[in-house]
Protein backbone atom coordinates (compact mmCIF):
# COMPACT_ATOMS: atom_id res chain seq x y z
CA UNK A 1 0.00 0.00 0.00
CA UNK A 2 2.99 2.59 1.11
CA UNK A 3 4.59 1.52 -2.44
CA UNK A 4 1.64 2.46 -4.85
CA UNK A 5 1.19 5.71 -2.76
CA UNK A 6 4.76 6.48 -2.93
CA UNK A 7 4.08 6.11 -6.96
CA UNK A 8 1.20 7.71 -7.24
CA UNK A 9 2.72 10.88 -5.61
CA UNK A 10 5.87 10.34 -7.65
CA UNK A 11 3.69 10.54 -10.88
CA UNK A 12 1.61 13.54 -9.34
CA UNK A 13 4.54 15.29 -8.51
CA UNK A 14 6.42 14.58 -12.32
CA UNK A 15 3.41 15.86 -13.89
CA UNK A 16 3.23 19.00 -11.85
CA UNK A 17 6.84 19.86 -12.26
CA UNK A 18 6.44 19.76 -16.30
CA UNK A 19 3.67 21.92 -16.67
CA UNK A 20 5.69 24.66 -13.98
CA UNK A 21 8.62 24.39 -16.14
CA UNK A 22 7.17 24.07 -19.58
CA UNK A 23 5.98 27.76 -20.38
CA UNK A 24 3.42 26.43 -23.54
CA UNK A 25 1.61 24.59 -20.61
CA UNK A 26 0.71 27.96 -18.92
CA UNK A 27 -2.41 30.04 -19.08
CA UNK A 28 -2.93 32.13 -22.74
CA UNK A 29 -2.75 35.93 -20.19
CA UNK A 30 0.63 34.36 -18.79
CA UNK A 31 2.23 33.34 -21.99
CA UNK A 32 1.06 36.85 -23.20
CA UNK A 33 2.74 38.55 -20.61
CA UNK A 34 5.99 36.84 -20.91
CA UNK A 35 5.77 37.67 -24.95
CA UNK A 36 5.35 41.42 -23.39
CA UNK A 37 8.40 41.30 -21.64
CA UNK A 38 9.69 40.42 -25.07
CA UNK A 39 8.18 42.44 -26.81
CA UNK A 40 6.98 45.74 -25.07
CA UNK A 41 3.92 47.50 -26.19
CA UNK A 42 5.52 50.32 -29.26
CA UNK A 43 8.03 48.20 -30.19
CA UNK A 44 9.38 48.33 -33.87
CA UNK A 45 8.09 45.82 -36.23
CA UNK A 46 11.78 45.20 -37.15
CA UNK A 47 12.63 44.36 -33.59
CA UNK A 48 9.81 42.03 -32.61
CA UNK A 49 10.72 40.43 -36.18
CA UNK A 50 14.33 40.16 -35.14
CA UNK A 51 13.47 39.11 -31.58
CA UNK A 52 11.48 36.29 -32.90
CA UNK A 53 13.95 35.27 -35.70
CA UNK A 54 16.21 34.64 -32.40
CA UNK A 55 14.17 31.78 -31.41
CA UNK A 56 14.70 29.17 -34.22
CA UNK A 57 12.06 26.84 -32.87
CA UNK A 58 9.33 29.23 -33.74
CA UNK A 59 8.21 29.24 -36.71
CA UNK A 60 7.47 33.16 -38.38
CA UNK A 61 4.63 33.66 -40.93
CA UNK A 62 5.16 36.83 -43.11
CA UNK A 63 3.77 40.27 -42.02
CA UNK A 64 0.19 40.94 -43.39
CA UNK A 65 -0.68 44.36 -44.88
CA UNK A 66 -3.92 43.69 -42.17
CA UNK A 67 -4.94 43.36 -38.42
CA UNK A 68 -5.32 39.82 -36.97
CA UNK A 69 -8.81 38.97 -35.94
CA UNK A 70 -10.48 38.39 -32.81
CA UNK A 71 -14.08 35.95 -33.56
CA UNK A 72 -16.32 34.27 -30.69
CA UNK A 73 -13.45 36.36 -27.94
CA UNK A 74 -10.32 34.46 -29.72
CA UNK A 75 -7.71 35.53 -31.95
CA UNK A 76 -7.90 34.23 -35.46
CA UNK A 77 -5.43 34.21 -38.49
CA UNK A 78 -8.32 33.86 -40.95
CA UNK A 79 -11.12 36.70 -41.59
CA UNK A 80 -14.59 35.72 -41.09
CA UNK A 81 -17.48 37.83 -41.53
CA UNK A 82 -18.60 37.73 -37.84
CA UNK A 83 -15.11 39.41 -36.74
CA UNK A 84 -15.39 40.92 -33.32
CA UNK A 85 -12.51 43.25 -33.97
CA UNK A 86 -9.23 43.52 -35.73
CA UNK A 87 -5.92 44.94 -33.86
CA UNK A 88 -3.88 46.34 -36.00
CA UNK A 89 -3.31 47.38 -39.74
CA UNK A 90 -0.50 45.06 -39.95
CA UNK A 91 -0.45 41.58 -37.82
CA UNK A 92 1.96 38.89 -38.01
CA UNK A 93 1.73 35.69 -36.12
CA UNK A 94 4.54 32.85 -34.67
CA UNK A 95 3.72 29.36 -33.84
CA UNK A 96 6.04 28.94 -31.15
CA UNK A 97 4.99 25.33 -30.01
CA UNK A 98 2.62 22.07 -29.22
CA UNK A 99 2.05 20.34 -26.04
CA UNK A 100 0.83 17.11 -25.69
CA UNK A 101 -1.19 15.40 -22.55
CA UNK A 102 -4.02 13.27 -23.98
CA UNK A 103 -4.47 15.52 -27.55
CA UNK A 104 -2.22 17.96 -28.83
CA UNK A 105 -2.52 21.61 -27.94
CA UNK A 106 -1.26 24.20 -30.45
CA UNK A 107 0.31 27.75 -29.38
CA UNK A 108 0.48 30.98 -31.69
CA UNK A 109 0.92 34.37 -30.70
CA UNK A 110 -0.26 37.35 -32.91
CA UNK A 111 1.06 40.62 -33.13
CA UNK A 112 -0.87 43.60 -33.97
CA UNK A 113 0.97 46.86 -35.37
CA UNK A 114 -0.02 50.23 -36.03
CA UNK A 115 0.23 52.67 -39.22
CA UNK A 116 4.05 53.64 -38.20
CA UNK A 117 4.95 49.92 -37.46
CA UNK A 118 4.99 49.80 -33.50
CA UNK A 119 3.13 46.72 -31.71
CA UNK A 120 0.33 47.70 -30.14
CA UNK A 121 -1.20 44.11 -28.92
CA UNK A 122 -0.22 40.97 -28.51
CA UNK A 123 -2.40 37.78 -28.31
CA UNK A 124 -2.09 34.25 -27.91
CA UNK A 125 -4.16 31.03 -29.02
CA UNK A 126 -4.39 27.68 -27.64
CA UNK A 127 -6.15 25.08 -30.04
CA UNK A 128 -6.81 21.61 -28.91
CA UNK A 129 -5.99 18.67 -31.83
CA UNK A 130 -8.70 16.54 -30.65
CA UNK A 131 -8.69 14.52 -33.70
């Protein structure tokens, strides 16, 4: 009986310590604000570009001459008719990663930018694989 308990909290305990120390595992607003320390609100587009190009595990899609949209409270990289609202007039995103636990769990972060190129949002997305 000690044994399996001993296991158990070994497996609780393993578990625990990967989603502390794996930052894709943490909530969208904390990834966000990590990505803000990053990337402070007015930077350059050049600089967030260059600060992301650091990273060679993330993978950069090329500036659009658009916002990125938010539909149903979510950012989106496609435009639907039933946008909520668009941040920016130029928007990049960077998928920076995938989790697994049961299904995979995609994470992109968006970057809005205004008429003289500074960021002026950031936003991240979480989507479940549950195929």
């Amino acid at each position: 009986m000690t044994g399996m308990l001993v296991t158990i909290s070994i497996v609780v305990l393993t578990v625990f310590v990967a989603v502390l120390l794996n930052p894709l595992r943490w909530p969208e607003r904390s990834i966000r604000e990590k990505m803000l320390t990053l990337t402070p609100i007015g930077t350059k587009m050049d600089d967030v570009i260059n600060i992301i190009d650091e990273n060679k595990e993330w993978k950069k899609y090329p500036v659009r001459n658009y916002g990125y949209y938010y539909y149903d409270g979510q950012p989106s990289r496609h435009y639907t008719e039933r946008e909520d609202r668009v941040v920016g007039v130029k928007s990049m995103y960077v998928y920076i990663g995938e989790y697994r636990m049961i299904f995979a769990t995609d994470v992109t972060v968006f970057y809005g930018f205004d008429m003289d190129s500074k960021l002026i949002d950031i936003a991240v997305l979480k989507e479940k694989d549950t195929l």
